[in-house]
PDB file of N, CA and C in Angstrom:
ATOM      1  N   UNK A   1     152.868 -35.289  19.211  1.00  0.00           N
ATOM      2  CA  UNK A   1     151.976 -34.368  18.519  1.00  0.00           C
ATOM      3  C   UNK A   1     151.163 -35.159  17.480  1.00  0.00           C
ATOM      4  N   UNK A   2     149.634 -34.722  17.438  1.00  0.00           N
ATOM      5  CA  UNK A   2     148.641 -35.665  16.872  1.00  0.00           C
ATOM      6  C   UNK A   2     148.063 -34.626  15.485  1.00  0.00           C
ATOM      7  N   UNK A   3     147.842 -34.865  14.378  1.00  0.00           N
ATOM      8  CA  UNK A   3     147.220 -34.280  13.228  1.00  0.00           C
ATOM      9  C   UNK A   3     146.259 -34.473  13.212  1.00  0.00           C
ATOM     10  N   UNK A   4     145.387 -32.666  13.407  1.00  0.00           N
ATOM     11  CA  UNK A   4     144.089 -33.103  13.260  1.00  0.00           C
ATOM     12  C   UNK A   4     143.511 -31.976  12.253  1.00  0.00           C
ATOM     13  N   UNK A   5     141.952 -32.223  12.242  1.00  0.00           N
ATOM     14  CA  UNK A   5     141.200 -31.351  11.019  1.00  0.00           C
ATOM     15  C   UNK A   5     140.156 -30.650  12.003  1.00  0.00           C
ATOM     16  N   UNK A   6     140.008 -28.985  12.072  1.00  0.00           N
ATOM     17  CA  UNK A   6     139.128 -28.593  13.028  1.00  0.00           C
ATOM     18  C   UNK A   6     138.451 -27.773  12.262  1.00  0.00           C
ATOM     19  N   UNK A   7     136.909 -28.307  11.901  1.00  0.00           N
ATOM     20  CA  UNK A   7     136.280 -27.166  11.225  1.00  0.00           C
ATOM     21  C   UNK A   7     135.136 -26.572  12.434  1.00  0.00           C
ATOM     22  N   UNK A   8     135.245 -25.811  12.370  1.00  0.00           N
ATOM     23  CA  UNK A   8     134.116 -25.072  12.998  1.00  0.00           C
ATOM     24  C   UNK A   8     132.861 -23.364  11.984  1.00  0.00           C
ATOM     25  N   UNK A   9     132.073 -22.747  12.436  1.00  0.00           N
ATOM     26  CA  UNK A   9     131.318 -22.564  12.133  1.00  0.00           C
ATOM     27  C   UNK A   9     130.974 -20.942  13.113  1.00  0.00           C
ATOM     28  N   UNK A  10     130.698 -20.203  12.397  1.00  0.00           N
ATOM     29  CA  UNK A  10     130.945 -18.934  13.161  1.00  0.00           C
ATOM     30  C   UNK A  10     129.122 -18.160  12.629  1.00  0.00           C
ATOM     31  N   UNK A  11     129.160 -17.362  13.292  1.00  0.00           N
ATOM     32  CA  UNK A  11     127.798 -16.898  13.599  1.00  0.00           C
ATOM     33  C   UNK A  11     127.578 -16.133  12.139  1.00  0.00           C
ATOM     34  N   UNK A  12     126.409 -15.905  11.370  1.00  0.00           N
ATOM     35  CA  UNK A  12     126.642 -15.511  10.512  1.00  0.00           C
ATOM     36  C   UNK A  12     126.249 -13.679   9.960  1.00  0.00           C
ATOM     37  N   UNK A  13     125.764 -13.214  11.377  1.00  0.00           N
ATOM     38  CA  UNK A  13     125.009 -12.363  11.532  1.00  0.00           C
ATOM     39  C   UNK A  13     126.127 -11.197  11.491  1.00  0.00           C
ATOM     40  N   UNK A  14     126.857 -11.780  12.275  1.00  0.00           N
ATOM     41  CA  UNK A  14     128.091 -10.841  12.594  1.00  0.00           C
ATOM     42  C   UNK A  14     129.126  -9.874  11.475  1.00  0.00           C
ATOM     43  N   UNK A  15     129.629  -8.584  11.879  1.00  0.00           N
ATOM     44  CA  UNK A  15     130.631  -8.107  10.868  1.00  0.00           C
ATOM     45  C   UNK A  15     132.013  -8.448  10.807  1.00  0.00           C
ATOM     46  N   UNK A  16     132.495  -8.588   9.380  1.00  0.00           N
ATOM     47  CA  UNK A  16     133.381  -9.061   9.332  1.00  0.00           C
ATOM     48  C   UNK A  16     134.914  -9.408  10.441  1.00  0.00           C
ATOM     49  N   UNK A  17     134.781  -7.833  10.798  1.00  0.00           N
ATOM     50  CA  UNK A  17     135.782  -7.456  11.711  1.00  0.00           C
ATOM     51  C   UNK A  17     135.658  -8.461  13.116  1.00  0.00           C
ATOM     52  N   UNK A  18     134.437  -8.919  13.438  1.00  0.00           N
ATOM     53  CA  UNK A  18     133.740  -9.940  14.641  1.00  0.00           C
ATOM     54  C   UNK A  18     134.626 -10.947  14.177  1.00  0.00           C
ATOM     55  N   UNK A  19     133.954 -11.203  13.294  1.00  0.00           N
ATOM     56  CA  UNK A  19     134.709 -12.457  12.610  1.00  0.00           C
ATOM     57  C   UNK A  19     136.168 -13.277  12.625  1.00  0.00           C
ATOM     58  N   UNK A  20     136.791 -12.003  11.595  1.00  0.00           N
ATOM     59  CA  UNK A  20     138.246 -12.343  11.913  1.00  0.00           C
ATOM     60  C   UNK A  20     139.176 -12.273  13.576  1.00  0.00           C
ATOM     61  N   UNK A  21     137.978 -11.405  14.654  1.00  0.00           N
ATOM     62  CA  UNK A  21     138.753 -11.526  16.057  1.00  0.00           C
ATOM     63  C   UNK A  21     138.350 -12.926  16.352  1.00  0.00           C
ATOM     64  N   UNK A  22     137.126 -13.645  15.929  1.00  0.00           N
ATOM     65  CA  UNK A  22     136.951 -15.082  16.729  1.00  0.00           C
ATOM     66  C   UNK A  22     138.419 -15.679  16.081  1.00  0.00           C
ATOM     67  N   UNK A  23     138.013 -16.105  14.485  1.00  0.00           N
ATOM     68  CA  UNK A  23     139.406 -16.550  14.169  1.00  0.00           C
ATOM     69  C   UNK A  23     140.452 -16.804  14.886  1.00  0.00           C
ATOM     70  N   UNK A  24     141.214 -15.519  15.200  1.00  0.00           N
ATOM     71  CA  UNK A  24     142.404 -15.330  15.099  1.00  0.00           C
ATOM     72  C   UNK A  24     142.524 -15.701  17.006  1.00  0.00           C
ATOM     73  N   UNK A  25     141.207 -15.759  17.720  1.00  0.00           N
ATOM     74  CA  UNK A  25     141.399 -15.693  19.139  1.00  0.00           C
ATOM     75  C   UNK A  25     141.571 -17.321  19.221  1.00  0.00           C
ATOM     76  N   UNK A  26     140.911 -18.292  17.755  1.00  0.00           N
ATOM     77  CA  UNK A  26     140.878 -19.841  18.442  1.00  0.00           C
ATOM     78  C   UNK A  26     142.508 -20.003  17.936  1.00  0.00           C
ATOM     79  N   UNK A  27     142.641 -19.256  16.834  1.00  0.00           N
ATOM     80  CA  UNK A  27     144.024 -19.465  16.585  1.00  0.00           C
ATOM     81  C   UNK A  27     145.232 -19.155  17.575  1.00  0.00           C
ATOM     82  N   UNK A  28     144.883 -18.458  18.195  1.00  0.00           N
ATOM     83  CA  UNK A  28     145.869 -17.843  19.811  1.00  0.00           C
ATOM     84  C   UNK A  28     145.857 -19.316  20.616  1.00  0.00           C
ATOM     85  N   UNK A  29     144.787 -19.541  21.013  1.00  0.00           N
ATOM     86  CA  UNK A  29     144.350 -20.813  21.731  1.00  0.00           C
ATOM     87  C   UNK A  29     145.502 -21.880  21.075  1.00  0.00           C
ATOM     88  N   UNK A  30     145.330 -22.251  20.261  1.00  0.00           N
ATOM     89  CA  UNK A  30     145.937 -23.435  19.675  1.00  0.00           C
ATOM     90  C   UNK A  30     147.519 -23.129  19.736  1.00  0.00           C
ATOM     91  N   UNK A  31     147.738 -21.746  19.079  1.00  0.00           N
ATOM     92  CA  UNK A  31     149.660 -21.473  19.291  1.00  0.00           C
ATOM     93  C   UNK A  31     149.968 -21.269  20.576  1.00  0.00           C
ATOM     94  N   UNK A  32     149.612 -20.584  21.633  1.00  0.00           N
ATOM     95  CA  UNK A  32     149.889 -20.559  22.974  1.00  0.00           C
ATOM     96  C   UNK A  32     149.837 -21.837  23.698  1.00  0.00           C
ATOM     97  N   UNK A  33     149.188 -22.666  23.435  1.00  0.00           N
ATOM     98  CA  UNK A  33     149.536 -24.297  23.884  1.00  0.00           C
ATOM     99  C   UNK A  33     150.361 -24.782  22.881  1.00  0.00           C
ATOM    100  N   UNK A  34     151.275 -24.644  22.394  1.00  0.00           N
ATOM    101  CA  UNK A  34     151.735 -25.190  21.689  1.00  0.00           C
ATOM    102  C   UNK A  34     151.560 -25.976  20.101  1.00  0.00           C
ATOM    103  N   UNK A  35     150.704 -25.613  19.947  1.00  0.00           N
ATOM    104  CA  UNK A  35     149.946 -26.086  18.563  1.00  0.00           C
ATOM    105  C   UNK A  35     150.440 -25.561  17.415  1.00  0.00           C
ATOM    106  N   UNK A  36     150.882 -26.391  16.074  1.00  0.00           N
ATOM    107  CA  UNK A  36     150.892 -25.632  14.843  1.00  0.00           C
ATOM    108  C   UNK A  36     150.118 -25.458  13.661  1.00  0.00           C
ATOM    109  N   UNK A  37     149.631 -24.305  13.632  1.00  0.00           N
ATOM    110  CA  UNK A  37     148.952 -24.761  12.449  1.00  0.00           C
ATOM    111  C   UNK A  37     149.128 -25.018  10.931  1.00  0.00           C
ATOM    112  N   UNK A  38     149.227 -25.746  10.427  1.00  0.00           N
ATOM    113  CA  UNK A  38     149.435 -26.085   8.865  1.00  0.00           C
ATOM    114  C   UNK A  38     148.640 -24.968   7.912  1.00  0.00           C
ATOM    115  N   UNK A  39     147.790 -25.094   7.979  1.00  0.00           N
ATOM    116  CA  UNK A  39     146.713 -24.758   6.928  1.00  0.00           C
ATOM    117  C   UNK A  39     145.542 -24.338   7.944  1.00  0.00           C
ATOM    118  N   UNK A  40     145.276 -22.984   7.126  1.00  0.00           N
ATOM    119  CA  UNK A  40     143.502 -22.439   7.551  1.00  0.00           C
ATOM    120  C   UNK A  40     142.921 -22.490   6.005  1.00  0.00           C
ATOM    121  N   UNK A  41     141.879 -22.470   6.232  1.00  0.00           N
ATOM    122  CA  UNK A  41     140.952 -22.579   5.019  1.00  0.00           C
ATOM    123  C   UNK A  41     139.487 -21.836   4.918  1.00  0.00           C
ATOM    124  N   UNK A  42     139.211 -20.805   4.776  1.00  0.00           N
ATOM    125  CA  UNK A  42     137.815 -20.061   4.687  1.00  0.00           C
ATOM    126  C   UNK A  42     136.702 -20.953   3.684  1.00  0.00           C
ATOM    127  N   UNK A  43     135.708 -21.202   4.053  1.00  0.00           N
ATOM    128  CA  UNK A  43     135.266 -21.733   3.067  1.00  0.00           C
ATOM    129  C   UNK A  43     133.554 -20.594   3.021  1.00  0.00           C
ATOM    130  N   UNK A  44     133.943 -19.891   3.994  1.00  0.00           N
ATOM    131  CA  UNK A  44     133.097 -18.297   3.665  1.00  0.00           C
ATOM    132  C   UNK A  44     131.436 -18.586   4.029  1.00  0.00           C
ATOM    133  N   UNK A  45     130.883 -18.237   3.615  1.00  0.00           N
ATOM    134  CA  UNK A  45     128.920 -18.207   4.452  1.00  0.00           C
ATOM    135  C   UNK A  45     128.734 -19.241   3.484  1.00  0.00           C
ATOM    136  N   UNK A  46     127.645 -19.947   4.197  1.00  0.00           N
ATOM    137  CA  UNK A  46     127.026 -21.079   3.247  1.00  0.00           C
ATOM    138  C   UNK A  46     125.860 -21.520   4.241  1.00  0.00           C
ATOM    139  N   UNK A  47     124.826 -22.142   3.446  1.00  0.00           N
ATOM    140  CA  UNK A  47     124.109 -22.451   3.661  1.00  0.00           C
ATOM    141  C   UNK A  47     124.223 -23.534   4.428  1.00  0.00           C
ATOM    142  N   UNK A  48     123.430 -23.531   5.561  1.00  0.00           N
ATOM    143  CA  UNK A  48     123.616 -24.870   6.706  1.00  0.00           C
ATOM    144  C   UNK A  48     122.686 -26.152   5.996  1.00  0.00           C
ATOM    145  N   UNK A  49     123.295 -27.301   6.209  1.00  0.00           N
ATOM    146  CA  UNK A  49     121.711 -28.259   5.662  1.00  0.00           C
ATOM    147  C   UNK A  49     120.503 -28.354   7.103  1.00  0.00           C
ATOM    148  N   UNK A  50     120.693 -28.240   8.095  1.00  0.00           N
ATOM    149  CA  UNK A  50     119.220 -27.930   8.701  1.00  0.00           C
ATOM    150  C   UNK A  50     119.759 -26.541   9.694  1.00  0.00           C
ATOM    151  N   UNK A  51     118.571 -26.009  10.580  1.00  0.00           N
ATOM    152  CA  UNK A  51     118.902 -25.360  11.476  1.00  0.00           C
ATOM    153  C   UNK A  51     119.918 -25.721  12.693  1.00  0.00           C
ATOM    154  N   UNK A  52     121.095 -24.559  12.891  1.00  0.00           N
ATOM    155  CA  UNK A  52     121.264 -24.952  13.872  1.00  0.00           C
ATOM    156  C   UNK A  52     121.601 -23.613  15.434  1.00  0.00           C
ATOM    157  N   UNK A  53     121.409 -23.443  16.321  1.00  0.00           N
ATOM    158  CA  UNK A  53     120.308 -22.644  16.835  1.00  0.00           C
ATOM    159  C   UNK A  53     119.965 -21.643  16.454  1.00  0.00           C
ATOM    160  N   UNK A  54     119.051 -21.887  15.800  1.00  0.00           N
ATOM    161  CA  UNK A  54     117.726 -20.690  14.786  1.00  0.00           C
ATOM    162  C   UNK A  54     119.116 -19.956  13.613  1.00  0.00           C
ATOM    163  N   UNK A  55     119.976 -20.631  13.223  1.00  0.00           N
ATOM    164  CA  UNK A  55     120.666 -19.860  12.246  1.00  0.00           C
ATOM    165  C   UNK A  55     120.728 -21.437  11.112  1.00  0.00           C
ATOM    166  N   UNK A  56     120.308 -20.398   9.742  1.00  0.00           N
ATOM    167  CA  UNK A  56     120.087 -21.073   8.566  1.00  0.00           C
ATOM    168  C   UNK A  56     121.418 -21.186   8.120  1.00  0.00           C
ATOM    169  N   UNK A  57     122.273 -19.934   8.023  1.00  0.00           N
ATOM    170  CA  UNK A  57     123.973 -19.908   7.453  1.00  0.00           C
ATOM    171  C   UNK A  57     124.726 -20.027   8.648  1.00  0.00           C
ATOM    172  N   UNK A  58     125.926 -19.815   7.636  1.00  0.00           N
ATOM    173  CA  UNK A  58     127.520 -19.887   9.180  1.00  0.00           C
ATOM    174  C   UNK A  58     128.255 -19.583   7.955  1.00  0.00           C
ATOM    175  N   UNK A  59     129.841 -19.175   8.792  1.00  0.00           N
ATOM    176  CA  UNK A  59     130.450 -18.625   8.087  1.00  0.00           C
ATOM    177  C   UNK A  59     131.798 -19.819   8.836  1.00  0.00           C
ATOM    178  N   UNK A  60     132.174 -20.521   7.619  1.00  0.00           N
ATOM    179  CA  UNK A  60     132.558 -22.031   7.686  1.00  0.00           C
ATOM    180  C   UNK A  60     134.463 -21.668   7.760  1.00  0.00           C
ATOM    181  N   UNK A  61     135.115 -22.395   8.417  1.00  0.00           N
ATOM    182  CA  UNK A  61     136.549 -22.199   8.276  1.00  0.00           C
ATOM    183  C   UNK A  61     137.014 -23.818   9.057  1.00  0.00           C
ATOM    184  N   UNK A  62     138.020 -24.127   8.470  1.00  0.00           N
ATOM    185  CA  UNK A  62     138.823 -25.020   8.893  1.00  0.00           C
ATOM    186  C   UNK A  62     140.458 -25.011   8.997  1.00  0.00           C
ATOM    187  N   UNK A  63     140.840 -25.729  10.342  1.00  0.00           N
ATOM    188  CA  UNK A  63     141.697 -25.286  10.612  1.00  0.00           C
ATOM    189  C   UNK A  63     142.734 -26.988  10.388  1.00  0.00           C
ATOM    190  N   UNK A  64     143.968 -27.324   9.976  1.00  0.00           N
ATOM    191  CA  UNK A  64     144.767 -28.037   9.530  1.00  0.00           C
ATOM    192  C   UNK A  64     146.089 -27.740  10.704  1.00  0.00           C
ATOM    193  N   UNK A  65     146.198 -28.905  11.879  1.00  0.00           N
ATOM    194  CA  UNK A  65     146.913 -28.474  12.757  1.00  0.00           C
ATOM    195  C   UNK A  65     147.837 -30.078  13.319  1.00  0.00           C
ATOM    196  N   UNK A  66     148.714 -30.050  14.173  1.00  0.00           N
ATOM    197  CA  UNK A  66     149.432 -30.556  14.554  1.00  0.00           C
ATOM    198  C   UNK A  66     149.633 -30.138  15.822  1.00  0.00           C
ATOM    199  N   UNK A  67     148.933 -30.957  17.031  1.00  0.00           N
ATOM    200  CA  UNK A  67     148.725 -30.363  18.523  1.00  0.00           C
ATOM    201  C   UNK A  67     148.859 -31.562  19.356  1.00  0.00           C
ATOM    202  N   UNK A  68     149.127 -31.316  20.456  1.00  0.00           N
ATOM    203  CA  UNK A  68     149.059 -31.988  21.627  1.00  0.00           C
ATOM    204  C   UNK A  68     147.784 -31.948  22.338  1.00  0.00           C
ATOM    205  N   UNK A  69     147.368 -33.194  23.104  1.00  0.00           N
ATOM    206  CA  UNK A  69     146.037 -33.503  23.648  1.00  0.00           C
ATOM    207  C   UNK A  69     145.312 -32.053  24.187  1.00  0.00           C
ATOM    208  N   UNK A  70     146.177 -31.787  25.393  1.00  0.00           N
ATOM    209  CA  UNK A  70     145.999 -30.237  25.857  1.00  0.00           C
ATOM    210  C   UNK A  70     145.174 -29.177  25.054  1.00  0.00           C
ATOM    211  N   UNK A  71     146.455 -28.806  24.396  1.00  0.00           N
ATOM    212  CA  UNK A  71     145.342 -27.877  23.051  1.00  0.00           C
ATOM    213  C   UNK A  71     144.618 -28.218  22.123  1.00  0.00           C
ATOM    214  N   UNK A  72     144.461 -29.353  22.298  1.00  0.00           N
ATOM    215  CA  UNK A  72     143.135 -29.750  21.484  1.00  0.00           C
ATOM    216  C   UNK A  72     141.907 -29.971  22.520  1.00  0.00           C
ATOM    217  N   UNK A  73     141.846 -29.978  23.613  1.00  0.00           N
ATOM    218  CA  UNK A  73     141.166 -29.383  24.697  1.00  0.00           C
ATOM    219  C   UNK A  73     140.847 -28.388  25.203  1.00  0.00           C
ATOM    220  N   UNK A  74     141.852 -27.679  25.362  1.00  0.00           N
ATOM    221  CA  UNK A  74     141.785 -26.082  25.528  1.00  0.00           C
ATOM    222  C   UNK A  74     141.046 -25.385  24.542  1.00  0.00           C
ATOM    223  N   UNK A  75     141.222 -25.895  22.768  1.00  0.00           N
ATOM    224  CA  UNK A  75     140.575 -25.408  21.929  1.00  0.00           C
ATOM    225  C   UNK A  75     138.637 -26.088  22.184  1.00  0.00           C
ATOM    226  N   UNK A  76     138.586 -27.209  22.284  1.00  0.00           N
ATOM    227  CA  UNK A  76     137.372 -27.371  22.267  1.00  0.00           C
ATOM    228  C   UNK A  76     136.667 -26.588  23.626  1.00  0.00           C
ATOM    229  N   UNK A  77     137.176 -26.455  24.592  1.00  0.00           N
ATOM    230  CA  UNK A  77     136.884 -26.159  25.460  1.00  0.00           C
ATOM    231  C   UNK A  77     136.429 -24.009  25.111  1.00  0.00           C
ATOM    232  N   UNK A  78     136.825 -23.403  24.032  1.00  0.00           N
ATOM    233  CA  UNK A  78     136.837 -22.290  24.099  1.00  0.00           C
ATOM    234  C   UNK A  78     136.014 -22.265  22.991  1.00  0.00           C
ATOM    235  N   UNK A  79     136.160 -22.798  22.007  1.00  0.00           N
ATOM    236  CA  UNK A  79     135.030 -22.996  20.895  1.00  0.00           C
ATOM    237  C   UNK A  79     133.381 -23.526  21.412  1.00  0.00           C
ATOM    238  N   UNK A  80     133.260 -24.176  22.682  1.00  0.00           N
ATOM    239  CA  UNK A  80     132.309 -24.504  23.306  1.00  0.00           C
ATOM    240  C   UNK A  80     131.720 -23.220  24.187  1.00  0.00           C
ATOM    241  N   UNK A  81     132.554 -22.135  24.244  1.00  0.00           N
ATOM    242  CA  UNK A  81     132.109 -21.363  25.327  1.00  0.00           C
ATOM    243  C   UNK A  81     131.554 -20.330  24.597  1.00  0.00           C
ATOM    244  N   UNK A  82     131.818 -20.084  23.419  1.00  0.00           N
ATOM    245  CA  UNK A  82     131.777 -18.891  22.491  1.00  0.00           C
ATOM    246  C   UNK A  82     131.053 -19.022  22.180  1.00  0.00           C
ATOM    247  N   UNK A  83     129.579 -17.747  22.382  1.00  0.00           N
ATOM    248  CA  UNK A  83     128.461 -17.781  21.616  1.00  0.00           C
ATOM    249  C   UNK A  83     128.161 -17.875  20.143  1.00  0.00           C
ATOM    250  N   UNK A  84     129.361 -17.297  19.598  1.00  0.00           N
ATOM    251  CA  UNK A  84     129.846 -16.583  18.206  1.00  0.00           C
ATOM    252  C   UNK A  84     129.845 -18.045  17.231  1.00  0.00           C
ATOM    253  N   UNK A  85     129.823 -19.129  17.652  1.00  0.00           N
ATOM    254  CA  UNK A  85     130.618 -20.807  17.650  1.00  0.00           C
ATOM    255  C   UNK A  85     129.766 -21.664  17.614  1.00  0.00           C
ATOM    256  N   UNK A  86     128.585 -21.523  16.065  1.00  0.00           N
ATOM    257  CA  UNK A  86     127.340 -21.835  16.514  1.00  0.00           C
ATOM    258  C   UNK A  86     127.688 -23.522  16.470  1.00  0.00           C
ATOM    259  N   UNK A  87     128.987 -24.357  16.122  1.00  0.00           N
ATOM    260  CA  UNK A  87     129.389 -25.452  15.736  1.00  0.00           C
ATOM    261  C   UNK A  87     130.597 -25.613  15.592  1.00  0.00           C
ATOM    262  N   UNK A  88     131.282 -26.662  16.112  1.00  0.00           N
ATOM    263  CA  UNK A  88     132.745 -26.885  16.164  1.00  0.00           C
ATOM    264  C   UNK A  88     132.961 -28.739  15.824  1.00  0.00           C
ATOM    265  N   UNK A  89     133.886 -29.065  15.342  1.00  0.00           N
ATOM    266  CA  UNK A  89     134.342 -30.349  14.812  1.00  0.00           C
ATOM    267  C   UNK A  89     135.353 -30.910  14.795  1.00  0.00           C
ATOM    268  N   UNK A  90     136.100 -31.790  15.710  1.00  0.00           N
ATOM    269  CA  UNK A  90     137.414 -31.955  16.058  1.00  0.00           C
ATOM    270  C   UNK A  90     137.743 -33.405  14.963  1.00  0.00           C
ATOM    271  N   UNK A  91     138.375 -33.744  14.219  1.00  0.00           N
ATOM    272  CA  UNK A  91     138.865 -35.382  13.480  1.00  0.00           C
ATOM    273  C   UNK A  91     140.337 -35.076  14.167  1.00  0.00           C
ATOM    274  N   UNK A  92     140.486 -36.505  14.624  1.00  0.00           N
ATOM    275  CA  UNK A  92     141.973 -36.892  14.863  1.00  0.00           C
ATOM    276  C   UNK A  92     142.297 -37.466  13.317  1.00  0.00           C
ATOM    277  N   UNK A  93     143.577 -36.827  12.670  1.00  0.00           N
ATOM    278  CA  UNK A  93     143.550 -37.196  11.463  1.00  0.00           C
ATOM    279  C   UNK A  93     144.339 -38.722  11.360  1.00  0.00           C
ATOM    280  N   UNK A  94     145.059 -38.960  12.672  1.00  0.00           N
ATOM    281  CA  UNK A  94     146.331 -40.215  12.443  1.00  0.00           C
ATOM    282  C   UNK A  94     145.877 -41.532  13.049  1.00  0.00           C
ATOM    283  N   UNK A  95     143.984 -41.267  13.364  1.00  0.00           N
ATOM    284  CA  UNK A  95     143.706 -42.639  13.905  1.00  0.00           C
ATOM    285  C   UNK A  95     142.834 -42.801  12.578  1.00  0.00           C
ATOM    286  N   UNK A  96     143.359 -44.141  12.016  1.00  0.00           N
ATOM    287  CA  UNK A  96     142.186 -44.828  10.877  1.00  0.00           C
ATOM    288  C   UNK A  96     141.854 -46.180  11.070  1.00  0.00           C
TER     289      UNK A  96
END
């Protein structure tokens, strides 16, 4: 099991309730493969520094996990499919 840092970036248009189902659906992703997560972190709407497709904000969260290759695939792989997902960011935290 590899430590990593996953921030990603959620649509900003959306109501809250949208919101917390993406959440909690990448969070399914990651525990159903086996993944743990340490730490989530909201870091709430913010301003993007350029556009990114035609959205100025996002509504920013990072996720603090301990996973196997798999679900860290499975996760990129579902964060890639999701319209809602205007940006996703995988760091392996244990390679320096």
């Amino acid at each position: 099991m590899t430590n990593y840092e996953i921030m990603f970036i959620v649509n900003p248009n959306l109501e809250e309730e949208s919101i917390k189902s993406i959440v909690e659906g990448l969070k399914n992703v990651l525990t159903s493969n086996k993944a743990e997560i340490k730490e989530v972190k909201e870091w709430g709407r913010r301003e993007l520094a350029y556009e990114i497709k035609k959205f100025k904000a996002g509504y920013y969260f990072i996720f603090y996990v301990e996973a196997s290759t798999p679900a860290i695939n499975e996760f990129d792989h579902s964060a890639s499919m999701n319209e809602d997902v205007i940006r996703h960011l995988i760091i392996n935290l244990d390679k320096e």
